[in-house]
N, C-alpha and C. Protein backbone atom coordinates (compact mmCIF):
# COMPACT_ATOMS: atom_id res chain seq x y z
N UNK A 1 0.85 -1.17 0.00
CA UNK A 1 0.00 0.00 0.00
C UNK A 1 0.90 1.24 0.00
N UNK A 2 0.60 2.29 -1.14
CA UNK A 2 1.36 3.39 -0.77
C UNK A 2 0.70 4.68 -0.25
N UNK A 3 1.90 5.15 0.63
CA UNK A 3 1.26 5.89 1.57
C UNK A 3 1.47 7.48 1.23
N UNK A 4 0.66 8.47 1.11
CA UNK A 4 1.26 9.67 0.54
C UNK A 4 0.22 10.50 1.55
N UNK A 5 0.93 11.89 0.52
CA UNK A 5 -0.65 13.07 1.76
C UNK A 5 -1.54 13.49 0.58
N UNK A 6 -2.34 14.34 1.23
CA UNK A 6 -3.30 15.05 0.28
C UNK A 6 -3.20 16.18 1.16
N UNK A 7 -4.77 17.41 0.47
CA UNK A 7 -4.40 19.15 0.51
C UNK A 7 -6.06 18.33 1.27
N UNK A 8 -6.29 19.14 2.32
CA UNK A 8 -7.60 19.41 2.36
C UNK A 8 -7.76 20.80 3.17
N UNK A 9 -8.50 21.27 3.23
CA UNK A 9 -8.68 22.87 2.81
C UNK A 9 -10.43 23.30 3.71
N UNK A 10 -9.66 23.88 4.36
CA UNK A 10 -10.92 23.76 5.87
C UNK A 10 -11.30 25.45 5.62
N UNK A 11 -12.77 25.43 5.71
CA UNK A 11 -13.21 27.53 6.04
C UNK A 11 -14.12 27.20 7.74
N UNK A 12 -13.26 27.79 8.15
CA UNK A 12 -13.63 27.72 9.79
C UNK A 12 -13.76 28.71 10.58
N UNK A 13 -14.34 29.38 11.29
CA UNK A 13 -14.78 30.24 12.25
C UNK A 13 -13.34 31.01 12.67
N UNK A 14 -13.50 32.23 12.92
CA UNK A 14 -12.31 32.70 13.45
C UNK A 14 -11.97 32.44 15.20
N UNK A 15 -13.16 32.58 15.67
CA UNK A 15 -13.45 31.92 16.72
C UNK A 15 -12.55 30.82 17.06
N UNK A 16 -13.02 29.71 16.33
CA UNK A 16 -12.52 28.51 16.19
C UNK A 16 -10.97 28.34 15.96
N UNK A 17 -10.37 28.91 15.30
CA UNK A 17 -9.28 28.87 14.54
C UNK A 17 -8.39 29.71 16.00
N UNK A 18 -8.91 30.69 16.42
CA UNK A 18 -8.20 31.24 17.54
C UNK A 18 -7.86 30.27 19.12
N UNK A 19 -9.17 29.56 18.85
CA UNK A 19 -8.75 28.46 20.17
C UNK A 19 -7.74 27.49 19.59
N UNK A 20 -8.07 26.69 18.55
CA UNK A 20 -7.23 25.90 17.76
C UNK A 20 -5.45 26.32 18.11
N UNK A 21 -5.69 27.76 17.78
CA UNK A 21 -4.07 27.85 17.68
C UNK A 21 -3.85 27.79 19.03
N UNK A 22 -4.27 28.27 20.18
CA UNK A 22 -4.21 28.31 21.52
C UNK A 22 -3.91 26.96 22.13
N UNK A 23 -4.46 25.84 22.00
CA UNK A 23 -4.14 24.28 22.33
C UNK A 23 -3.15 23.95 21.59
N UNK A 24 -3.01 24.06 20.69
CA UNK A 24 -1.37 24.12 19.78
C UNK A 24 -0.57 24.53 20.45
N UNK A 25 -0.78 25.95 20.43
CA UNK A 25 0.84 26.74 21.32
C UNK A 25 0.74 25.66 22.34
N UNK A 26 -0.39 25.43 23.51
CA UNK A 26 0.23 24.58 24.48
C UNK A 26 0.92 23.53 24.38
N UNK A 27 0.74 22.50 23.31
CA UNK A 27 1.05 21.67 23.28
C UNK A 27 2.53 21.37 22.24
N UNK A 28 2.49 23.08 21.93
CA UNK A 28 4.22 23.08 21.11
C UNK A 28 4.15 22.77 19.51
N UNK A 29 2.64 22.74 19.34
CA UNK A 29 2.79 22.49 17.61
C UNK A 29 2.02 23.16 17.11
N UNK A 30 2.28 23.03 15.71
CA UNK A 30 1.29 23.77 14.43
C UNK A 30 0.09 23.73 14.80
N UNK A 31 -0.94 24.43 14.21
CA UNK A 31 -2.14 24.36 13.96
C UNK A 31 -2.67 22.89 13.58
N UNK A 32 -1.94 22.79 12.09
CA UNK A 32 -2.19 21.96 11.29
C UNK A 32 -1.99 20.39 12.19
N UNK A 33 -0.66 20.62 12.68
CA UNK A 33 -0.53 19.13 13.21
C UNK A 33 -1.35 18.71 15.05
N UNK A 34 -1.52 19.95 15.77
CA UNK A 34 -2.44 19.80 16.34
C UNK A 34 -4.22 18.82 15.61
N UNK A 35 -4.37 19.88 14.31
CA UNK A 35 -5.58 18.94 13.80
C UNK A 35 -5.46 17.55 13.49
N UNK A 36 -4.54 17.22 12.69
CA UNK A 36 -4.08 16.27 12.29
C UNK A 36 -3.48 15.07 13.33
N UNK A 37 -3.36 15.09 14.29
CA UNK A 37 -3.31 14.48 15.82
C UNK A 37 -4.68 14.24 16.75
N UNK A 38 -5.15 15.64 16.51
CA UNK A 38 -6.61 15.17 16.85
C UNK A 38 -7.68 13.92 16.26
N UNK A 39 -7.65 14.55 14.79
CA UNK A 39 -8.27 13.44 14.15
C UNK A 39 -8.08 11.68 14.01
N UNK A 40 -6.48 12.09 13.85
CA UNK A 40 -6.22 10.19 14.42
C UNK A 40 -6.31 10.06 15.30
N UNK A 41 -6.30 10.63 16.48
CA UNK A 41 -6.91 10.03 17.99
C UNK A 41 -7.96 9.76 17.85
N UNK A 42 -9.04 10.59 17.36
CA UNK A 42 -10.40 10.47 17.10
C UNK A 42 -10.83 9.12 16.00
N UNK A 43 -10.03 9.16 15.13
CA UNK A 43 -10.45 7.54 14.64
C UNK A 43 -9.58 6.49 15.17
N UNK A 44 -8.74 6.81 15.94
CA UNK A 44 -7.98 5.01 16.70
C UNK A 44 -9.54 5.12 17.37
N UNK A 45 -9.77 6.18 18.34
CA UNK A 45 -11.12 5.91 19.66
C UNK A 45 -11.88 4.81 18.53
N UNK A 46 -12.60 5.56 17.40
CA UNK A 46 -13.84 4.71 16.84
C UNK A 46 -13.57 3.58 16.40
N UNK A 47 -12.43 2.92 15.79
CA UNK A 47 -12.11 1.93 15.57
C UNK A 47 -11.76 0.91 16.57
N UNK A 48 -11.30 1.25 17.51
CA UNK A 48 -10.84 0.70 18.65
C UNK A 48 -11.95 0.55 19.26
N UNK A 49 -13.44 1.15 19.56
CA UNK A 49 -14.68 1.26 20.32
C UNK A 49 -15.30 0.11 19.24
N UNK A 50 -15.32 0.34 17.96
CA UNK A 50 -15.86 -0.83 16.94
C UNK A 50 -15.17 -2.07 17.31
N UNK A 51 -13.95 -2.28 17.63
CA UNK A 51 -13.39 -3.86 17.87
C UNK A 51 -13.82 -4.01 19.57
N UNK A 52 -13.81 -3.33 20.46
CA UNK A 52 -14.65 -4.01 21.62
C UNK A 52 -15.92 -3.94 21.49
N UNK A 53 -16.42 -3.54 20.69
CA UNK A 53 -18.23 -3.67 20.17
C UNK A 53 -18.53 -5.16 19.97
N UNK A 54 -17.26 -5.45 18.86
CA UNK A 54 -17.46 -6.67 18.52
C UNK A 54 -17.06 -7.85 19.00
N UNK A 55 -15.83 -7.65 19.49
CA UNK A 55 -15.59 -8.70 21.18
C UNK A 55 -16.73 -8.80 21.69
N UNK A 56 -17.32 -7.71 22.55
CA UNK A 56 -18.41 -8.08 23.21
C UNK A 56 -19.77 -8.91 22.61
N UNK A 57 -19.83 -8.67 21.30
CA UNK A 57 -20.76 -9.80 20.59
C UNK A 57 -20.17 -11.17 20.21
N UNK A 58 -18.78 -11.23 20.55
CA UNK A 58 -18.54 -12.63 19.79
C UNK A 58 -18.55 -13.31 21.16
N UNK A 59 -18.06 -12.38 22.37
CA UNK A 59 -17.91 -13.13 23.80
C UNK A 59 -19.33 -12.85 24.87
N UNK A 60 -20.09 -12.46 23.58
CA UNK A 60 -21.40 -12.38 24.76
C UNK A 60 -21.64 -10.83 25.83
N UNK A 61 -22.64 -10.35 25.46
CA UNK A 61 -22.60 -9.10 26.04
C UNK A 61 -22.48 -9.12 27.97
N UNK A 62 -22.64 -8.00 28.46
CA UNK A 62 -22.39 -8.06 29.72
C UNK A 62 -23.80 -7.89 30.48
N UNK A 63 -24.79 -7.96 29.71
CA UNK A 63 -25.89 -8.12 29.95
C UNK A 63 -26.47 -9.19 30.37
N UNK A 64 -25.67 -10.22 29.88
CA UNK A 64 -26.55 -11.51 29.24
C UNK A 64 -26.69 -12.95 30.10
N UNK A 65 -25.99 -12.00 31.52
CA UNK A 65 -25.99 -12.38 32.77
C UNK A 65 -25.11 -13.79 32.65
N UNK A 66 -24.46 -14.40 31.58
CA UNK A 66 -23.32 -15.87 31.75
C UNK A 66 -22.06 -15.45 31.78
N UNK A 67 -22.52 -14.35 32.48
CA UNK A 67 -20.62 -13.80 32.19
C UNK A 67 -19.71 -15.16 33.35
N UNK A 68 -18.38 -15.45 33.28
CA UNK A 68 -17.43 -16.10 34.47
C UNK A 68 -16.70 -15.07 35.20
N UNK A 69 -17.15 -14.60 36.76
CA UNK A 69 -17.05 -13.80 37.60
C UNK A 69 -15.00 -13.25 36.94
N UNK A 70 -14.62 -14.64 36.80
CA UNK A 70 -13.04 -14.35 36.81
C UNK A 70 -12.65 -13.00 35.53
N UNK A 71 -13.64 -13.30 34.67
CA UNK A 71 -13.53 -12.42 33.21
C UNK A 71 -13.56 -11.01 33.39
N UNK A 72 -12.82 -10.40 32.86
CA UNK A 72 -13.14 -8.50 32.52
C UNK A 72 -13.68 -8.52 30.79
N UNK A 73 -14.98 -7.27 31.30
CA UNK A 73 -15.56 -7.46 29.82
C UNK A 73 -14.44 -6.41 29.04
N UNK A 74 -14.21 -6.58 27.63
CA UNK A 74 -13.47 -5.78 26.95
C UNK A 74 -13.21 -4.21 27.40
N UNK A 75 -14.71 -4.23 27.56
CA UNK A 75 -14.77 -2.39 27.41
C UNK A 75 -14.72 -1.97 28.80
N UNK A 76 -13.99 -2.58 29.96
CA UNK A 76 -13.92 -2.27 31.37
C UNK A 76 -13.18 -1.32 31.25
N UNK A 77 -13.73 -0.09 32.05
CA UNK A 77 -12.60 1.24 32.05
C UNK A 77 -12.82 2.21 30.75
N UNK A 78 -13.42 1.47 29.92
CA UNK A 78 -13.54 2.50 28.31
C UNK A 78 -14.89 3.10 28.74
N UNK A 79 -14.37 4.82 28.20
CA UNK A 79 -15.60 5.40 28.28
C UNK A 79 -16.47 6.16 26.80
């Protein structure tokens, strides 16, 4: 698989764009790579929330009252 970038091209609130840069400066980076950090955090979460979704259906929800006391359900601690 090859891996490259693309342009994508955001019209955003000035508002917005002023806090944006503000969590940046704290955190010592660009604008851009502040966003760009955000967003893959934001899809590991959903992808990562989709594979204990599905653990929990292949191992039986925590509902379903047969849980074995010894077991932690996947999503223990995930909020």
């Amino acid at each position: 698989m090859l891996m490259g970038t693309s342009v994508l091209s955001l019209r955003i609130d000035h508002d917005l764009l002023e806090r944006l840069r503000h969590h940046a400066a704290k955190s010592g980076m660009s604008v851009q790579d502040y966003v760009v950090r955000t967003l893959i955090r934001n899809d590991f979460d959903q992808r990562f929330q989709a594979a204990v979704e599905e653990t929990e259906r292949f191992y039986g929800s925590p509902d379903s009252g047969d849980e074995d006391p010894d077991q932690v359900r996947p999503s223990a601690g995930i909020r």
